[in-house]
Structures are given as structure tokens and as C-alpha cells.
PDB file of N, CA and C in Angstrom:
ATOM      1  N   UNK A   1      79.143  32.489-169.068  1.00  0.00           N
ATOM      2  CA  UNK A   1      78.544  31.227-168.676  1.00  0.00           C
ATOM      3  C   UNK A   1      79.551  30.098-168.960  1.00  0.00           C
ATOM      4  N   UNK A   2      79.687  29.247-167.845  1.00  0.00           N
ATOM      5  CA  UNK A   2      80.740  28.104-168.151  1.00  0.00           C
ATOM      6  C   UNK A   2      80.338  27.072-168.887  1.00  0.00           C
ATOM      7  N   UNK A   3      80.700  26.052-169.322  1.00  0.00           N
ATOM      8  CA  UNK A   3      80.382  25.555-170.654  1.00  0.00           C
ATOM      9  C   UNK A   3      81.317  24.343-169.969  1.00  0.00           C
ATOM     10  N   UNK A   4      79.960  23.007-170.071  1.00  0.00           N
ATOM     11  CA  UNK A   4      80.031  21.453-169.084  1.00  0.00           C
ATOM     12  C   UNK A   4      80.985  20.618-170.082  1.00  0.00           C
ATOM     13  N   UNK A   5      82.159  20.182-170.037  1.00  0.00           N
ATOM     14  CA  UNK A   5      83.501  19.661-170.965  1.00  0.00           C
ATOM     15  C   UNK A   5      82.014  18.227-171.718  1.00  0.00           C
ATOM     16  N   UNK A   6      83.248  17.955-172.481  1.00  0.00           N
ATOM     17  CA  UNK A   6      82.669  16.874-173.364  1.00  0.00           C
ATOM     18  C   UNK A   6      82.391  15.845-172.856  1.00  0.00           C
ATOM     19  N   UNK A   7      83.711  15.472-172.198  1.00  0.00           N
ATOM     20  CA  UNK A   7      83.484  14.341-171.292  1.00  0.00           C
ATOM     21  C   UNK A   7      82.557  14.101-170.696  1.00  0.00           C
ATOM     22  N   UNK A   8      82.328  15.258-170.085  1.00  0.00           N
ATOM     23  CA  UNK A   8      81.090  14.834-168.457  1.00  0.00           C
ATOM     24  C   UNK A   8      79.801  14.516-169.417  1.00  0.00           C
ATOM     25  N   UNK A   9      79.685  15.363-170.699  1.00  0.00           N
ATOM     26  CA  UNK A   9      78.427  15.216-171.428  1.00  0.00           C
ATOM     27  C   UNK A   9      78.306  13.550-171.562  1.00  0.00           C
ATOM     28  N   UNK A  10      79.105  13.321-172.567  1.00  0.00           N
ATOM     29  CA  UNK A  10      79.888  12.074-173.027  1.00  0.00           C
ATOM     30  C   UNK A  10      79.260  10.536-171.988  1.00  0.00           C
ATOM     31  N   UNK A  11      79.475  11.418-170.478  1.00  0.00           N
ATOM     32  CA  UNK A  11      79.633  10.286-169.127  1.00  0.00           C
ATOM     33  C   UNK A  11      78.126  10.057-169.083  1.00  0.00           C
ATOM     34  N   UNK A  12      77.740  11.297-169.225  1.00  0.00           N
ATOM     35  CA  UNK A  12      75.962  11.570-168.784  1.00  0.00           C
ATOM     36  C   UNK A  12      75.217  10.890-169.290  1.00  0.00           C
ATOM     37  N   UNK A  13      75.518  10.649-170.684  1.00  0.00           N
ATOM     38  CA  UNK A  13      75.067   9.871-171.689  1.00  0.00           C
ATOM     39  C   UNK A  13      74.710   8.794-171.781  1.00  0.00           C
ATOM     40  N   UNK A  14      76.245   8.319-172.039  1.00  0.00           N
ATOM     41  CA  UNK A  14      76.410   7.087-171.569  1.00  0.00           C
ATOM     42  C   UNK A  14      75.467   5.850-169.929  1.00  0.00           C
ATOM     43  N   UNK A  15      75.376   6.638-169.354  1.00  0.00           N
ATOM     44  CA  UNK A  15      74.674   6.439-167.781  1.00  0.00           C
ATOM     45  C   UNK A  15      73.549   6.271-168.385  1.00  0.00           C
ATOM     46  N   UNK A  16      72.904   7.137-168.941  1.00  0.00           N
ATOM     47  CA  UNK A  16      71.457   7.103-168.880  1.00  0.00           C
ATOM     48  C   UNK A  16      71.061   6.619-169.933  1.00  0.00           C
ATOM     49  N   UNK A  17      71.922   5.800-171.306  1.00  0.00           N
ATOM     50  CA  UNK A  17      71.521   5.050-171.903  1.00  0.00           C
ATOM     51  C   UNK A  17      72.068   3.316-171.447  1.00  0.00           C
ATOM     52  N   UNK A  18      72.774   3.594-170.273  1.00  0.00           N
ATOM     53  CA  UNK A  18      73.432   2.490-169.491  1.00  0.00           C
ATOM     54  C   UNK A  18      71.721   2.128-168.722  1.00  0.00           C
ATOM     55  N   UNK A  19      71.381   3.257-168.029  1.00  0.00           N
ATOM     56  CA  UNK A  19      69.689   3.447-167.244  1.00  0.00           C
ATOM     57  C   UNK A  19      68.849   2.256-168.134  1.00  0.00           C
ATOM     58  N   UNK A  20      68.612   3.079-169.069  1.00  0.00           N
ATOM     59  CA  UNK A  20      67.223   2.437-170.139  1.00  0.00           C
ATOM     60  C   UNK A  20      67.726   0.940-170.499  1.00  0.00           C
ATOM     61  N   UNK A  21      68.900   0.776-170.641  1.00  0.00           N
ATOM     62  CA  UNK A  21      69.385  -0.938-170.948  1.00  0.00           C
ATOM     63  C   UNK A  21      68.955  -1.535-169.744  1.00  0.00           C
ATOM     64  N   UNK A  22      69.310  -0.970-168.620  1.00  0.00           N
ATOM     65  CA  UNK A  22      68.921  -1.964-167.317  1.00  0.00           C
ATOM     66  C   UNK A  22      67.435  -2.239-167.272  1.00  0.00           C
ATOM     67  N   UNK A  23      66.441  -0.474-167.340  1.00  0.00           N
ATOM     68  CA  UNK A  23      65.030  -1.072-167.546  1.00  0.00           C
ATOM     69  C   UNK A  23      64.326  -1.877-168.238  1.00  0.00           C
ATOM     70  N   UNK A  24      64.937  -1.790-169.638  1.00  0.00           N
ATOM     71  CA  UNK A  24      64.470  -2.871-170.555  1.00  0.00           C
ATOM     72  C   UNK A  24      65.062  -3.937-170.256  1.00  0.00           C
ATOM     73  N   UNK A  25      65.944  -4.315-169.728  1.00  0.00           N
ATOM     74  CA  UNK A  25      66.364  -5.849-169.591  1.00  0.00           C
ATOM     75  C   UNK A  25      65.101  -6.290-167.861  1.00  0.00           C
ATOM     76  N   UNK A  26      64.892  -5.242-167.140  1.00  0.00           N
ATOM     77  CA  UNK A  26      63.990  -5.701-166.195  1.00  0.00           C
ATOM     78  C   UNK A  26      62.853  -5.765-166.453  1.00  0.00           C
ATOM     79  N   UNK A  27      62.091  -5.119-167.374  1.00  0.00           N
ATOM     80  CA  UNK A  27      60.894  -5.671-168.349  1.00  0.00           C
ATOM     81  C   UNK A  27      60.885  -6.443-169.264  1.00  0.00           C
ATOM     82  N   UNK A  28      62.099  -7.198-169.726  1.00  0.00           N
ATOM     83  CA  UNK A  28      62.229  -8.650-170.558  1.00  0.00           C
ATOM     84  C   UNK A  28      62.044  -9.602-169.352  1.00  0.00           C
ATOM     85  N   UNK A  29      62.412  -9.415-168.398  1.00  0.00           N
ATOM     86  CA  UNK A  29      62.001 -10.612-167.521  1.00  0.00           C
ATOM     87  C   UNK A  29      60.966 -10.491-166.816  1.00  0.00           C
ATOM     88  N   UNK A  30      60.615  -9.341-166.448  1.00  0.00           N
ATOM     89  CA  UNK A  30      58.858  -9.460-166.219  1.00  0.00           C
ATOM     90  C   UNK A  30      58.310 -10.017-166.764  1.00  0.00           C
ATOM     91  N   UNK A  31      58.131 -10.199-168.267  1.00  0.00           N
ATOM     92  CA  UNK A  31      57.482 -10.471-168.890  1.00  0.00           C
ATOM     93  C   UNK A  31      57.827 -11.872-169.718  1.00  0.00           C
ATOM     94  N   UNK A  32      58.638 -12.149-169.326  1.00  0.00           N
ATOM     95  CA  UNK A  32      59.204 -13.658-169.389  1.00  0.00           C
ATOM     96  C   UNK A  32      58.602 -14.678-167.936  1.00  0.00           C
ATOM     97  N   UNK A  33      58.808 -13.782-166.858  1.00  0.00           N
ATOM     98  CA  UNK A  33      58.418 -14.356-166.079  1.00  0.00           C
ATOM     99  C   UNK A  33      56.926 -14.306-166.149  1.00  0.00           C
ATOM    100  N   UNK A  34      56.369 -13.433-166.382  1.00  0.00           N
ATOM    101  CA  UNK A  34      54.127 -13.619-166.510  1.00  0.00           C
ATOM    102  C   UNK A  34      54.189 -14.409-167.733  1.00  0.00           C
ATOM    103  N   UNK A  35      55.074 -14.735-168.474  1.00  0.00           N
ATOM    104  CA  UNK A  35      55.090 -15.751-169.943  1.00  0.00           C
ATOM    105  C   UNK A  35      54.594 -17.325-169.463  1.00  0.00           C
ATOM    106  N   UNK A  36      55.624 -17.433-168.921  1.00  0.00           N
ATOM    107  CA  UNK A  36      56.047 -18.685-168.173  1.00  0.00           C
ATOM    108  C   UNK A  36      55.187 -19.195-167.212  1.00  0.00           C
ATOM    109  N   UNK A  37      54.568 -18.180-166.451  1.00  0.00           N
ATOM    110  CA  UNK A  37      53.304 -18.187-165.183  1.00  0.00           C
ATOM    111  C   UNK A  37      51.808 -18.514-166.230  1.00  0.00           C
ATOM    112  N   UNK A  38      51.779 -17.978-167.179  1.00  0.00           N
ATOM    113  CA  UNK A  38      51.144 -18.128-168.088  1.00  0.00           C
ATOM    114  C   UNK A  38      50.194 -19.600-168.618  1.00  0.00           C
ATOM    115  N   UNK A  39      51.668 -19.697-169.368  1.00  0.00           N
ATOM    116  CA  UNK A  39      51.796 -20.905-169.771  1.00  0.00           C
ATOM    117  C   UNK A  39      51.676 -22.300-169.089  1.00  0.00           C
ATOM    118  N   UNK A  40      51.975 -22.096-167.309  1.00  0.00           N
ATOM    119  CA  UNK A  40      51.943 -23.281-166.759  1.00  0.00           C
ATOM    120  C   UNK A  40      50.056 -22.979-166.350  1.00  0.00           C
ATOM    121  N   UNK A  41      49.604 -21.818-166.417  1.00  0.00           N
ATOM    122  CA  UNK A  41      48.327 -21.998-166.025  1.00  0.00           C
ATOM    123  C   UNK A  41      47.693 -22.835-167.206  1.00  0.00           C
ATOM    124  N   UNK A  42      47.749 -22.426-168.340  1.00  0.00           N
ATOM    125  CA  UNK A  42      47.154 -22.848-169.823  1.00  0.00           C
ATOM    126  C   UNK A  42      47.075 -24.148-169.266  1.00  0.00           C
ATOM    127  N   UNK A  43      48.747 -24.600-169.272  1.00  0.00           N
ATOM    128  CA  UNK A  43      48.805 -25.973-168.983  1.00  0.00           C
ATOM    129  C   UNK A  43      48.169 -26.960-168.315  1.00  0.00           C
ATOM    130  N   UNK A  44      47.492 -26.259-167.505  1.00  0.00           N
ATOM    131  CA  UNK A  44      47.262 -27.158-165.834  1.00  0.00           C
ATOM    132  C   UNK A  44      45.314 -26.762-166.570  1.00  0.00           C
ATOM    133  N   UNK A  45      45.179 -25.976-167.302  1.00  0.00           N
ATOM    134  CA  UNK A  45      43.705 -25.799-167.602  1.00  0.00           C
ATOM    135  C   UNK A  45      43.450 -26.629-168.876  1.00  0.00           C
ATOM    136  N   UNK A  46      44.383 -26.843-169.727  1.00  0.00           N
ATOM    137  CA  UNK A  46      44.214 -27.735-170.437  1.00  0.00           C
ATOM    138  C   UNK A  46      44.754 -29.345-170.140  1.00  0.00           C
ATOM    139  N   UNK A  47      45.235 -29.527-169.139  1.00  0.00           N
ATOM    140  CA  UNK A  47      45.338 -31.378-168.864  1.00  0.00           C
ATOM    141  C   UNK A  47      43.740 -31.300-168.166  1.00  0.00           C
ATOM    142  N   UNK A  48      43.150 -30.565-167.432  1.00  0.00           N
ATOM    143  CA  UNK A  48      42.198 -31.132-166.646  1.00  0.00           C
ATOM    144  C   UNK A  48      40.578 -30.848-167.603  1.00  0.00           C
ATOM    145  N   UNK A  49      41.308 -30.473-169.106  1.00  0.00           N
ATOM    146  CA  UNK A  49      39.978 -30.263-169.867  1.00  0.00           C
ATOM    147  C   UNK A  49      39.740 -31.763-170.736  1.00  0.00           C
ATOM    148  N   UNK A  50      41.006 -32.110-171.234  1.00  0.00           N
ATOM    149  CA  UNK A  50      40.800 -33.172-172.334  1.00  0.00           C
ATOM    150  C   UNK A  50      41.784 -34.398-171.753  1.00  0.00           C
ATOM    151  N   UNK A  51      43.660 -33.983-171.783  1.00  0.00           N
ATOM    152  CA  UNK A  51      44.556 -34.657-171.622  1.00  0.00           C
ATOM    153  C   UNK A  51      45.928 -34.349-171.800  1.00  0.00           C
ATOM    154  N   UNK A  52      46.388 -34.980-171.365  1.00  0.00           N
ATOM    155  CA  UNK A  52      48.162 -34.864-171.665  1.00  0.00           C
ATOM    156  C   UNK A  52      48.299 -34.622-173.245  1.00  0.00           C
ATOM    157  N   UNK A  53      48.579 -35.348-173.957  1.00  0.00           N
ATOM    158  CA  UNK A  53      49.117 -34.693-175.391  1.00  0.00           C
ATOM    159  C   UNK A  53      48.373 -33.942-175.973  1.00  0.00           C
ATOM    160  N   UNK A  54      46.956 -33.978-175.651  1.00  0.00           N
ATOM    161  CA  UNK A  54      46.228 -32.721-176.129  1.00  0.00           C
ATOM    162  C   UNK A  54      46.915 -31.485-175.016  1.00  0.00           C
ATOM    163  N   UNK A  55      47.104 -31.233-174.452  1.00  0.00           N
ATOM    164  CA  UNK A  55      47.182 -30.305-173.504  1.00  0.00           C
ATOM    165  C   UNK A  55      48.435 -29.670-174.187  1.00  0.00           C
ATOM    166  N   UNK A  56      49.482 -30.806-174.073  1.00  0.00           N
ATOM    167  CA  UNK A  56      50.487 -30.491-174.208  1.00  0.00           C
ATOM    168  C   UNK A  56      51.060 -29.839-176.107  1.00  0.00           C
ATOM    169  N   UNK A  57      50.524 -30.937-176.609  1.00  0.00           N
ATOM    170  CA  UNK A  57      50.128 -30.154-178.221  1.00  0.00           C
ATOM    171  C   UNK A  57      49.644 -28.351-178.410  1.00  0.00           C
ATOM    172  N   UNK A  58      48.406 -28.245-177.724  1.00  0.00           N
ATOM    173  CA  UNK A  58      48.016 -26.780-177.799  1.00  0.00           C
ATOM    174  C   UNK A  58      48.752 -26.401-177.258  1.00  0.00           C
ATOM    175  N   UNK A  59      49.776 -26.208-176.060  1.00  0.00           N
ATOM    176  CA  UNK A  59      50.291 -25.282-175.426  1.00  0.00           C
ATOM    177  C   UNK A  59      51.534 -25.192-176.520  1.00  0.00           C
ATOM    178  N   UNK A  60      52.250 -25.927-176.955  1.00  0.00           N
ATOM    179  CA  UNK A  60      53.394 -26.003-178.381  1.00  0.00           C
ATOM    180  C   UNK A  60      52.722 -24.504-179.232  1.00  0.00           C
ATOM    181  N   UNK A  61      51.483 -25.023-179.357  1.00  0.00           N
ATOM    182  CA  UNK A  61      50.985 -24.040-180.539  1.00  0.00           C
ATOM    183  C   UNK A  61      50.779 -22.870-180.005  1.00  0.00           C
ATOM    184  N   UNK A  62      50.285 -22.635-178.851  1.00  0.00           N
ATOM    185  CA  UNK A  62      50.384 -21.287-178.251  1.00  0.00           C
ATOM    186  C   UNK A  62      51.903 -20.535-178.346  1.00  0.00           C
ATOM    187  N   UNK A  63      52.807 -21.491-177.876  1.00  0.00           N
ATOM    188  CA  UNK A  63      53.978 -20.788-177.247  1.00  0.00           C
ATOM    189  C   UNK A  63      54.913 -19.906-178.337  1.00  0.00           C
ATOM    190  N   UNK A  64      54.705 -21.353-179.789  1.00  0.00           N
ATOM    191  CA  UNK A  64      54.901 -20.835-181.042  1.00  0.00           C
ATOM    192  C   UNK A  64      54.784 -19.521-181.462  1.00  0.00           C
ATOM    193  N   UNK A  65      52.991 -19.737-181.116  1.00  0.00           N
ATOM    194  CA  UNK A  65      52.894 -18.149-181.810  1.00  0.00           C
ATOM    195  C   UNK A  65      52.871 -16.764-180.906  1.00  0.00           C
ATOM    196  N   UNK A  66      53.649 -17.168-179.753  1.00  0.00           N
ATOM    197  CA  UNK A  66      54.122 -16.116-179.053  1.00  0.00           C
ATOM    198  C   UNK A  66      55.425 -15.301-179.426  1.00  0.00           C
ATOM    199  N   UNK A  67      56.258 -16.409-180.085  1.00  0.00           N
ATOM    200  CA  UNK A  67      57.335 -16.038-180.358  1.00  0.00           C
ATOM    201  C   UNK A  67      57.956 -16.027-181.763  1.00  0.00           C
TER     202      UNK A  67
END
């Protein structure tokens, strides 16, 4: 039985932990982007509940404790 050199192992590797970096960097921005979509809804539901610096105050405190 032939036996696959180091390298190619090495290459394979590399690729498919090259793979999972790309997916996770395209689910950091999914989810940056529904963050952000989010947040401007909050926004737009809280100016038309009370006001501007109230609105804008809670959404501070939300975003805070998102992150």
C-alpha cells in the first residue's frame, strides 16, 4: 500500500483549516450584520416609544451588554 508524502498531508490540512477560517469569518459577519439590523430596529422602536436620548441611552445599554 502506498503511503500519501507529508507534504500533501501537511497541504490538506492546512486547506481545510484555511476552509473553517473562511466559515467562521462568514458567520462573524452574519451576525454582525443581524447585530446591526437589530439594533437599528430597537432604535426606530424606541424613538417612537418615548424619545431621542431615551432611545438612544437604552440602545448604549443594550449594545454594551452585547459585547
Amino acid at each position: 500500500m502506498a503511503t500519501i508524502p507529508d507534504w500533501i498531508l501537511a497541504f490538506n490540512c492546512d486547506y481545510h483549516l484555511w476552509q473553517v477560517s473562511v466559515q467562521r469569518s462568514a458567520i462573524s459577519d452574519q451576525r454582525s450584520a443581524i447585530s446591526d439590523q437589530l439594533m437599528r430596529t430597537l432604535l426606530e422602536v424606541l424613538l417612537n416609544k418615548r424619545g431621542k436620548l431615551w432611545a438612544l441611552t437604552t440602545l448604549l445599554k443594550v449594545r454594551t451588554a452585547f459585547e
